[in-house]
N, C-alpha and C. Protein backbone atom coordinates (compact mmCIF):
# COMPACT_ATOMS: atom_id res chain seq x y z
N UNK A 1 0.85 -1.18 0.00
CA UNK A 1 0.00 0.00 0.00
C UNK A 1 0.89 1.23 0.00
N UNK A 2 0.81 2.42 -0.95
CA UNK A 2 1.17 3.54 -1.20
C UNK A 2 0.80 4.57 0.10
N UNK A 3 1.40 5.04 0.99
CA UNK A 3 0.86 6.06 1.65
C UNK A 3 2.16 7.39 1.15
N UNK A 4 1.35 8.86 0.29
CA UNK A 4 1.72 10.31 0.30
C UNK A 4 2.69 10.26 1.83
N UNK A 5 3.62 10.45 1.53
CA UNK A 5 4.08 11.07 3.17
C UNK A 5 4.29 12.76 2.94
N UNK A 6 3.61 13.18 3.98
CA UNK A 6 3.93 14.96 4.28
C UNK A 6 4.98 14.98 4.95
N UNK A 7 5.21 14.01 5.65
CA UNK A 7 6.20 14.80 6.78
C UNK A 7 7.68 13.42 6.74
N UNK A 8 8.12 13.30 7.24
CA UNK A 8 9.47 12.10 7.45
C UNK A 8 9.31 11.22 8.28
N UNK A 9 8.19 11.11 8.96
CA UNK A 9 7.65 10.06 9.82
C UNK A 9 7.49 8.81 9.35
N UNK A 10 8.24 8.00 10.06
CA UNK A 10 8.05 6.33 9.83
C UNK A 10 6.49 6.35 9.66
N UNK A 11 5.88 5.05 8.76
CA UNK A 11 4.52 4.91 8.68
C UNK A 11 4.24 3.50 8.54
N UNK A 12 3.50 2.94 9.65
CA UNK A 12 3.41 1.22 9.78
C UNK A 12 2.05 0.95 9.96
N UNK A 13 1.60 0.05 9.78
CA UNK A 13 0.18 -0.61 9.42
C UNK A 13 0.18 -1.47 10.19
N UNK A 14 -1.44 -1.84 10.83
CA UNK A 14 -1.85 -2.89 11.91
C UNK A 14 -3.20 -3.19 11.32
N UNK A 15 -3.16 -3.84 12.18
CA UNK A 15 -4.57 -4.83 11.80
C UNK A 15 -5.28 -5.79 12.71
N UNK A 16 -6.66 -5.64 13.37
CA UNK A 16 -7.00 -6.85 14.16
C UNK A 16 -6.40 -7.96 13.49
N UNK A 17 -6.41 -9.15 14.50
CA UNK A 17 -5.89 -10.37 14.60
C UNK A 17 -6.76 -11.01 15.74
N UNK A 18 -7.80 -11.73 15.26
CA UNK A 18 -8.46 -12.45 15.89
C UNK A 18 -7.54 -13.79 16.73
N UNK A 19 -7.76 -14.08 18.02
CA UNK A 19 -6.72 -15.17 18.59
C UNK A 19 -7.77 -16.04 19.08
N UNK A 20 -7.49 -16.44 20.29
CA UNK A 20 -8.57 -17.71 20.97
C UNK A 20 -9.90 -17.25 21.34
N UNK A 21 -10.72 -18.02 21.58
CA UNK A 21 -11.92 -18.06 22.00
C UNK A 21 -12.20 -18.72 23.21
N UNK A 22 -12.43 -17.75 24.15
CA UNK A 22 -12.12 -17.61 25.69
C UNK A 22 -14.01 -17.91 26.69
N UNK A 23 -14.58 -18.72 27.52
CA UNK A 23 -15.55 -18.76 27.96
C UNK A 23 -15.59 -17.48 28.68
N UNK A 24 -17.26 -16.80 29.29
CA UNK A 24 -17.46 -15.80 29.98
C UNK A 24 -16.81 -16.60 31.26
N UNK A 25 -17.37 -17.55 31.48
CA UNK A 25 -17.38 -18.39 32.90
C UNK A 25 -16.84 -19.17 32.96
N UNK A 26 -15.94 -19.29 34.07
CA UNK A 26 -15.37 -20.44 34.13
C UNK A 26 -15.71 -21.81 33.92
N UNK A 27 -16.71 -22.16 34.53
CA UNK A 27 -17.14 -23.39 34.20
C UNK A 27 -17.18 -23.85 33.04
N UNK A 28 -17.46 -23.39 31.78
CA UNK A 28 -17.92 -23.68 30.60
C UNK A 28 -16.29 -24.14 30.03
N UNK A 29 -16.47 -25.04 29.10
CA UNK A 29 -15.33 -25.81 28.49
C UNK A 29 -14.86 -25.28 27.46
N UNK A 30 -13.12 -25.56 26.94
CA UNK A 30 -12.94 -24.80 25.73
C UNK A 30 -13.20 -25.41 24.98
N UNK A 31 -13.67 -24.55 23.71
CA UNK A 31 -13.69 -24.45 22.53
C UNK A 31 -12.46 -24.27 21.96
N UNK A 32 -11.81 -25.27 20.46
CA UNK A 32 -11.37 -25.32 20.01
C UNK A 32 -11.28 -24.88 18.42
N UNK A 33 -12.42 -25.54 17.99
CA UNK A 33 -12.91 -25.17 16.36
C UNK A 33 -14.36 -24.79 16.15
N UNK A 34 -14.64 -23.94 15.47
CA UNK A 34 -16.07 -23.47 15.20
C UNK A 34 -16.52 -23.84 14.29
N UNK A 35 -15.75 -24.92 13.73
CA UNK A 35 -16.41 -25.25 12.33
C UNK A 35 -17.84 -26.35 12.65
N UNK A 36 -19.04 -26.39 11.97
CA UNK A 36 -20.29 -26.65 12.77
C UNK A 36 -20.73 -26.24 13.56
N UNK A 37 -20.54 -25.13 14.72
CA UNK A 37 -21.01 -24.29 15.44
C UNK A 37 -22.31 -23.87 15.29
N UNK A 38 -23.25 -23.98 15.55
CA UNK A 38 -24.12 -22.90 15.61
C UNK A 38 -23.89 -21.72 16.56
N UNK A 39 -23.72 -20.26 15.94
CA UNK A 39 -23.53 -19.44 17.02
C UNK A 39 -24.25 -18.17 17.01
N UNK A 40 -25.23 -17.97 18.12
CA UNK A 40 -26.09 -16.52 18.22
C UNK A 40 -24.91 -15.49 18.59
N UNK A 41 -24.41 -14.76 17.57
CA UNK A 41 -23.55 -13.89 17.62
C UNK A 41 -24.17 -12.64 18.41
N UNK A 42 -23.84 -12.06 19.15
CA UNK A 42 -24.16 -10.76 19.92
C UNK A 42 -23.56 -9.77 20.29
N UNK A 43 -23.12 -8.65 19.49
CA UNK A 43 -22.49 -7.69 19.95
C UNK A 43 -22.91 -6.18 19.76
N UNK A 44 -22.23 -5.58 20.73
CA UNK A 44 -22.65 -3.83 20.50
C UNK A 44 -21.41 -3.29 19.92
N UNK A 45 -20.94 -3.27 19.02
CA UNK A 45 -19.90 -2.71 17.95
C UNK A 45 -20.43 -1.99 17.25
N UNK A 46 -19.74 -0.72 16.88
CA UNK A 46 -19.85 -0.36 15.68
C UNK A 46 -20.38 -0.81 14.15
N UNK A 47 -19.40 -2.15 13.91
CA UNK A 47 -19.23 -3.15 12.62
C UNK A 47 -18.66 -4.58 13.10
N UNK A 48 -19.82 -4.75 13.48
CA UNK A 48 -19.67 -6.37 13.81
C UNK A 48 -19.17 -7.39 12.21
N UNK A 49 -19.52 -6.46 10.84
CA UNK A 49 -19.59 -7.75 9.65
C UNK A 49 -17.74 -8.31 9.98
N UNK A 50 -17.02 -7.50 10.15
CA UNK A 50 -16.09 -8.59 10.13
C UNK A 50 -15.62 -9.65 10.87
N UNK A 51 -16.13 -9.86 12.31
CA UNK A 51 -16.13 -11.07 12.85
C UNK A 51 -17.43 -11.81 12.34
N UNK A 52 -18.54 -11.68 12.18
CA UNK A 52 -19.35 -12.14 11.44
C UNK A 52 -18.75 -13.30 10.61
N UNK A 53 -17.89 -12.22 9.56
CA UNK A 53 -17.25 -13.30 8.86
C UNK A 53 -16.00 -13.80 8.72
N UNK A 54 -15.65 -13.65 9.99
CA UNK A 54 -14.32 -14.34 10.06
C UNK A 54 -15.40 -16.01 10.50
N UNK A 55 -16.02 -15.15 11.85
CA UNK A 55 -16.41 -16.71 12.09
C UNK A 55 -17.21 -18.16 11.03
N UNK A 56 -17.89 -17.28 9.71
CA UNK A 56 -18.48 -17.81 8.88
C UNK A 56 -17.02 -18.73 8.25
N UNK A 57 -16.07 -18.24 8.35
CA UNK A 57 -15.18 -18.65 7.17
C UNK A 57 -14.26 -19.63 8.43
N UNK A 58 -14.49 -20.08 9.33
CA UNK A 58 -14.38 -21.08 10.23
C UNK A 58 -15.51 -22.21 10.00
N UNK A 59 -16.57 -21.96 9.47
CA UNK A 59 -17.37 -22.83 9.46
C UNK A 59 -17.96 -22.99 9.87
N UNK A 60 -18.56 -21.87 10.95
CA UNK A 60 -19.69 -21.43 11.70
C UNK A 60 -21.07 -21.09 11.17
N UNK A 61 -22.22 -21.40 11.90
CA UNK A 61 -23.63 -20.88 11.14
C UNK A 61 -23.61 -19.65 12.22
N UNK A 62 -23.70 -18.45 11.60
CA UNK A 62 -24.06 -17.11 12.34
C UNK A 62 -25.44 -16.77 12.63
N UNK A 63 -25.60 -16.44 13.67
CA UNK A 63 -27.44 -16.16 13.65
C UNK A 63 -27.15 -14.84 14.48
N UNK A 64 -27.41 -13.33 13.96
CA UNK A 64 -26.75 -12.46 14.57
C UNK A 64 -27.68 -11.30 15.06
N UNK A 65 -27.67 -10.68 16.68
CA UNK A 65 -27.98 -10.12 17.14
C UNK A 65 -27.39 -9.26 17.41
N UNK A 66 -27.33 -7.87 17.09
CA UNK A 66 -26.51 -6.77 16.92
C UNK A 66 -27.03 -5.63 17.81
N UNK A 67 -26.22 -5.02 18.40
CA UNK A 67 -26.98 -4.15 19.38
C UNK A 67 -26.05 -2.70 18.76
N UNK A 68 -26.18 -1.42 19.46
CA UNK A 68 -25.67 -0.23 19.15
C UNK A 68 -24.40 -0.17 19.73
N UNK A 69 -23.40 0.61 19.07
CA UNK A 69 -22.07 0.78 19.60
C UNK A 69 -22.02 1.13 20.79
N UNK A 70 -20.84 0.50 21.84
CA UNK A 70 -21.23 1.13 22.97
C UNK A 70 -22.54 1.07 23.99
N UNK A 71 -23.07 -0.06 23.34
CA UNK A 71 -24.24 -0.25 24.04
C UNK A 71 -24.57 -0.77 25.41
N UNK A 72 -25.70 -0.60 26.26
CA UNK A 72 -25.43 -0.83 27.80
C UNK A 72 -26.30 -1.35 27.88
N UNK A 73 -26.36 -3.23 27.93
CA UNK A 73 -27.36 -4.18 28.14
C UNK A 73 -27.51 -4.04 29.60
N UNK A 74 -29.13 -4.24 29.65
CA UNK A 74 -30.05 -4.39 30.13
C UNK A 74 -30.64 -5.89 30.49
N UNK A 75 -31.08 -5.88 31.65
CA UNK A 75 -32.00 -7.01 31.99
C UNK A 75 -32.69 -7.42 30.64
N UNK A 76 -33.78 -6.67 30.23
CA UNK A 76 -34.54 -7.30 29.40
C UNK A 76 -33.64 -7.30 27.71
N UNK A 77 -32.48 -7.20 27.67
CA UNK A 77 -31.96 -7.72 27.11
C UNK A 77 -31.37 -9.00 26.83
N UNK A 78 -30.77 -9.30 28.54
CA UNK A 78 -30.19 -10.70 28.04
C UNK A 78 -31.37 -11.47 28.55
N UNK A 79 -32.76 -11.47 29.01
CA UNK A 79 -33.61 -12.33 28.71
C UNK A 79 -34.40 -12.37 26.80
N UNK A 80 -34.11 -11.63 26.14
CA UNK A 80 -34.15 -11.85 25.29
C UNK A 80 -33.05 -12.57 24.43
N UNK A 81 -31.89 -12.51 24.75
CA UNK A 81 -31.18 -13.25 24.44
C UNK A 81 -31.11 -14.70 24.93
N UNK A 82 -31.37 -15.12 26.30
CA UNK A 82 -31.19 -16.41 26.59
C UNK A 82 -33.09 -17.07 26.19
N UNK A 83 -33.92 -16.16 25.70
CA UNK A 83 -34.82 -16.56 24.65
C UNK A 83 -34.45 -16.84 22.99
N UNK A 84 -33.75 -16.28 22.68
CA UNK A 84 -33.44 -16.05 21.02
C UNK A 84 -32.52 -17.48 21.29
N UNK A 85 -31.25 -17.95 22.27
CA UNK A 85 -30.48 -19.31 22.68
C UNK A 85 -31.35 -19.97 22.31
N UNK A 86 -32.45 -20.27 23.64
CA UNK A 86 -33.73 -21.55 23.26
C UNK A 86 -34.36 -21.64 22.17
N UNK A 87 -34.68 -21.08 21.17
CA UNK A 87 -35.01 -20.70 20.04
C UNK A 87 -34.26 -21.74 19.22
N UNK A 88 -32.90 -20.93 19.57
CA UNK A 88 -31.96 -21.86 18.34
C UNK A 88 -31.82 -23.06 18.74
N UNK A 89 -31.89 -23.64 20.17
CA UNK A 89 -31.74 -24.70 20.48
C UNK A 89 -30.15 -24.86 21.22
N UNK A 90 -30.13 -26.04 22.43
CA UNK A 90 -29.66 -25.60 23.50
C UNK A 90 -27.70 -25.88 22.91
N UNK A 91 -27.54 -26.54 21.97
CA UNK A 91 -26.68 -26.88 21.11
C UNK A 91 -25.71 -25.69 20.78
N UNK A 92 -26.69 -24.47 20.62
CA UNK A 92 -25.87 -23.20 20.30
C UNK A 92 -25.20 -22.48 21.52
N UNK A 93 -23.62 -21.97 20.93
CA UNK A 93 -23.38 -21.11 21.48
C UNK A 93 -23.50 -19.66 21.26
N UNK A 94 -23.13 -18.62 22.53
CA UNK A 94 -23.42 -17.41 22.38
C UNK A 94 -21.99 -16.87 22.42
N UNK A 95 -21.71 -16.16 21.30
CA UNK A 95 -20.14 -15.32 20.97
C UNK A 95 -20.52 -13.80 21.07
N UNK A 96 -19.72 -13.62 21.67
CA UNK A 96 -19.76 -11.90 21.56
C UNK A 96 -18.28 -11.48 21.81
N UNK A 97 -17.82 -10.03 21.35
CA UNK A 97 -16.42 -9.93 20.94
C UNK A 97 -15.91 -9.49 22.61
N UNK A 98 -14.95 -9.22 22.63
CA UNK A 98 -13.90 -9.14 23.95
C UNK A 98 -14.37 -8.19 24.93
N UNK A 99 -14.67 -6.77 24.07
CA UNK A 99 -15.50 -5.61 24.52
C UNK A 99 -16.69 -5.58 25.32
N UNK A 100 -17.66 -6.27 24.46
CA UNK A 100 -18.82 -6.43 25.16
C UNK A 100 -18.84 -7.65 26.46
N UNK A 101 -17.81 -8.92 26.51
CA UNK A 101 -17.65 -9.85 27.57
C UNK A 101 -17.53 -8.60 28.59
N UNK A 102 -16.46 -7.88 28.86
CA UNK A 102 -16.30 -7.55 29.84
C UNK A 102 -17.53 -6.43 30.33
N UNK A 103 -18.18 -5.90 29.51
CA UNK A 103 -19.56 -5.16 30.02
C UNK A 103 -20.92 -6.68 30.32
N UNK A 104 -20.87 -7.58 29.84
CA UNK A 104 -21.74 -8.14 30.10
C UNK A 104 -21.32 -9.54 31.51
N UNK A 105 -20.09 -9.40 31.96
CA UNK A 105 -19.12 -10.25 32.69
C UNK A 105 -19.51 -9.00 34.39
N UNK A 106 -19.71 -8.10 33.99
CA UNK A 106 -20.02 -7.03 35.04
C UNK A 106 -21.32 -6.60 35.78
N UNK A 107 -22.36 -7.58 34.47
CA UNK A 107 -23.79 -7.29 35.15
C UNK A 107 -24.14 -8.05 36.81
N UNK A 108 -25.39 -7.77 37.09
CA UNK A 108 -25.74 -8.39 38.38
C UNK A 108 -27.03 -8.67 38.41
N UNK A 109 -27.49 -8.81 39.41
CA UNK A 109 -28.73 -9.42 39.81
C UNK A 109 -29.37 -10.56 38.88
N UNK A 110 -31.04 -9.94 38.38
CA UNK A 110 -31.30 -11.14 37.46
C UNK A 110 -30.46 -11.37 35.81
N UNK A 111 -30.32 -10.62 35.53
CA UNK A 111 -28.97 -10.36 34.72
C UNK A 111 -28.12 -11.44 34.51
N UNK A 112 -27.47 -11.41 35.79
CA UNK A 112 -26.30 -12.35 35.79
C UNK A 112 -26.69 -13.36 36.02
N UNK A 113 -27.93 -14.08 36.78
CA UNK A 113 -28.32 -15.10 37.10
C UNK A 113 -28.26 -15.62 35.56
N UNK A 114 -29.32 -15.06 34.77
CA UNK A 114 -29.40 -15.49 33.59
C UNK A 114 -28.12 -15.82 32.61
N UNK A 115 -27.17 -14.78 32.70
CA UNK A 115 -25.80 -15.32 31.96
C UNK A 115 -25.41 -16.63 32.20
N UNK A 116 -25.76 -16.61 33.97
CA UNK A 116 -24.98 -18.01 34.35
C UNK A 116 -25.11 -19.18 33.57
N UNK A 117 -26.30 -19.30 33.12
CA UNK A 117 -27.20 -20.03 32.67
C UNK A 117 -27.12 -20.92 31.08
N UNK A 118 -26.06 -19.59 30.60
CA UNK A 118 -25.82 -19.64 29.44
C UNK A 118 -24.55 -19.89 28.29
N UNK A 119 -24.07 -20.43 27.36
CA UNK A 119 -22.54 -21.03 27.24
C UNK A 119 -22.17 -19.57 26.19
N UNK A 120 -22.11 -18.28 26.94
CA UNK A 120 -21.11 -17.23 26.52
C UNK A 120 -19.90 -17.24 26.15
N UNK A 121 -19.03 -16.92 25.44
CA UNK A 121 -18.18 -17.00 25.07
C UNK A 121 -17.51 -15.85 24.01
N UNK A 122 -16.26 -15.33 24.19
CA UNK A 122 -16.06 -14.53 23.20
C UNK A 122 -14.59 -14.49 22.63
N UNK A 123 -14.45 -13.73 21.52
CA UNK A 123 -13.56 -13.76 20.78
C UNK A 123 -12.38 -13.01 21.35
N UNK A 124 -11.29 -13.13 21.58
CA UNK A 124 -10.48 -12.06 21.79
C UNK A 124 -9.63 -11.83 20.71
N UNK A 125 -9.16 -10.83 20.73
CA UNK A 125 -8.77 -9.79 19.92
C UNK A 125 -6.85 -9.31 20.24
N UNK A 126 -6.25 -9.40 18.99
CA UNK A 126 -4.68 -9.22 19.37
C UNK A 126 -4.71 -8.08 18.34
N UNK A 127 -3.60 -7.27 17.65
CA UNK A 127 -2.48 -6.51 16.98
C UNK A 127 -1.66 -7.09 16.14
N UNK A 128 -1.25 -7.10 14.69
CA UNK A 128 -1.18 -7.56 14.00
C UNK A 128 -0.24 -5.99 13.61
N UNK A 129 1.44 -5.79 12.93
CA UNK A 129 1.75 -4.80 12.87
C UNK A 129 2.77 -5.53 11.52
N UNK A 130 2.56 -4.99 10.74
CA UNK A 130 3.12 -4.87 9.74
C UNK A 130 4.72 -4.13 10.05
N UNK A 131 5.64 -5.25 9.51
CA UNK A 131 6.96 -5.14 9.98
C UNK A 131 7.46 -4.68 11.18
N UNK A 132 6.50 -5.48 12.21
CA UNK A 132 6.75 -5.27 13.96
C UNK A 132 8.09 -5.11 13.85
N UNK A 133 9.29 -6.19 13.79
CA UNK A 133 10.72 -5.80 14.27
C UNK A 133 10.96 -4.15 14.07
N UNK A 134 11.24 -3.62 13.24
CA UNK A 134 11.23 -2.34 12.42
C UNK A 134 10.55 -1.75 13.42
N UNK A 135 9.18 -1.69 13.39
CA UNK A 135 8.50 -0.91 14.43
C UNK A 135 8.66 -0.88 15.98
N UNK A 136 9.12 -2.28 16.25
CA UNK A 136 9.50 -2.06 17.80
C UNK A 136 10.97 -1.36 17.84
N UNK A 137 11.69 -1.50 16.95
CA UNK A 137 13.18 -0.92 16.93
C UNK A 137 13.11 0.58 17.03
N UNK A 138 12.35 1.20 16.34
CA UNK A 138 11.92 2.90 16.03
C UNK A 138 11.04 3.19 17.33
N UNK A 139 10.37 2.08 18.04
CA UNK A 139 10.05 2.72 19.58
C UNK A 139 10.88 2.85 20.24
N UNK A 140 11.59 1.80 20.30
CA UNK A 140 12.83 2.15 21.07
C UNK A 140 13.84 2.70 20.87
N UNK A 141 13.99 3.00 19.64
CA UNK A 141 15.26 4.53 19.39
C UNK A 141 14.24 5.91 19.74
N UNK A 142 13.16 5.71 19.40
CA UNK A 142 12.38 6.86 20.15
C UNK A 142 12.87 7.36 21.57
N UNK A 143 12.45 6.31 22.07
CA UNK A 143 12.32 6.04 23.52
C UNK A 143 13.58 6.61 24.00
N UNK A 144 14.63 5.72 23.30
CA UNK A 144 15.80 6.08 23.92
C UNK A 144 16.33 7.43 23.76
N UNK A 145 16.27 7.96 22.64
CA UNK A 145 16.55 9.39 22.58
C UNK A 145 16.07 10.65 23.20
N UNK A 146 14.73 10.06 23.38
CA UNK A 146 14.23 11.61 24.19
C UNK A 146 13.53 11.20 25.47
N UNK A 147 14.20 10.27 26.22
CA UNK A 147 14.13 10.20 27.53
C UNK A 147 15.44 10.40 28.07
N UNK A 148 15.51 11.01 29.61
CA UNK A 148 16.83 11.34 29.90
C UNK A 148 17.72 10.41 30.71
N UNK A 149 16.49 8.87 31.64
CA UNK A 149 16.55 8.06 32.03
C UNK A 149 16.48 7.05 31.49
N UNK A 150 16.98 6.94 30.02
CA UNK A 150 15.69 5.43 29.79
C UNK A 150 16.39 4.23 30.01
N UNK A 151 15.68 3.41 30.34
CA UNK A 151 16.15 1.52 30.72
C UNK A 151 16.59 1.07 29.86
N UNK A 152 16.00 1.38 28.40
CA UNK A 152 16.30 1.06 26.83
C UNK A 152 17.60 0.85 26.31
N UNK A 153 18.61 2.23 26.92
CA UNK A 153 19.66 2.22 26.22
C UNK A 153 21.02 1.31 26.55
């Protein structure tokens, strides 16, 4: 990829990097492969299509419930969700991305009762940096140059 440079600044590229697939709860067992999965996908993102289809291209059936960016579930949310589960049948799991685990890992009362209830699970999420060595080397000549202490050098 061509990037105009204005100025003399190094310029490096990243990219999600989808990694393991982690339970809400402990109890629940790992998952290894999603291929045959049925999974009620659920998230409040912005643009959920690209895990969508990452997970499709694992071999997953997506059945997807999408909420607003930033969104702040509610009770009568995740009883609609652990309704939309029974629906699909008890076989399915529920994925939602890293973001929303930890807002929905935080609820309480009947809320959480209901999560308990349910085989949550979500995707986590890594950094992906186009010619990392290079780029960690230029942090750390950064680093080292215009700190007056640094550990670096």
């Amino acid at each position: 990829m061509q990037v105009k440079k204005y100025t003399k600044a190094n310029v490096f590229f990243a990219s999600i990097q989808y990694t393991e697939i982690r339970p809400l709860h402990a109890q629940l067992s790992e998952i290894n492969t999603l291929n045959g999965k049925n999974i009620l996908l659920v998230t409040g993102i912005a643009n959920p299509t690209p895990l969508a289809e990452y997970l499709k291209q694992q071999g997953a059936s997506i059945h997807p419930l999408f909420y607003a960016d930033h969104y702040r579930f509610k009770t009568k949310d995740i009883q609609h969700i652990h309704a939309k589960w029974r629906e699909l049948g008890q076989d399915t799991i529920i994925m939602t991305t890293e973001k929303d685990a930890m807002r929905l890992g935080s609820m309480n009362g009947e809320a959480k009762a209901l999560l308990d209830q349910l085989p949550v699970y979500y995707q986590s999420i890594g950094l992906a940096i186009e010619n990392e060595e290079q780029f960690n080397l230029h942090i750390h000549e950064f680093i080292r140059t215009n700190q007056r202490d640094s550990s670096l050098s």
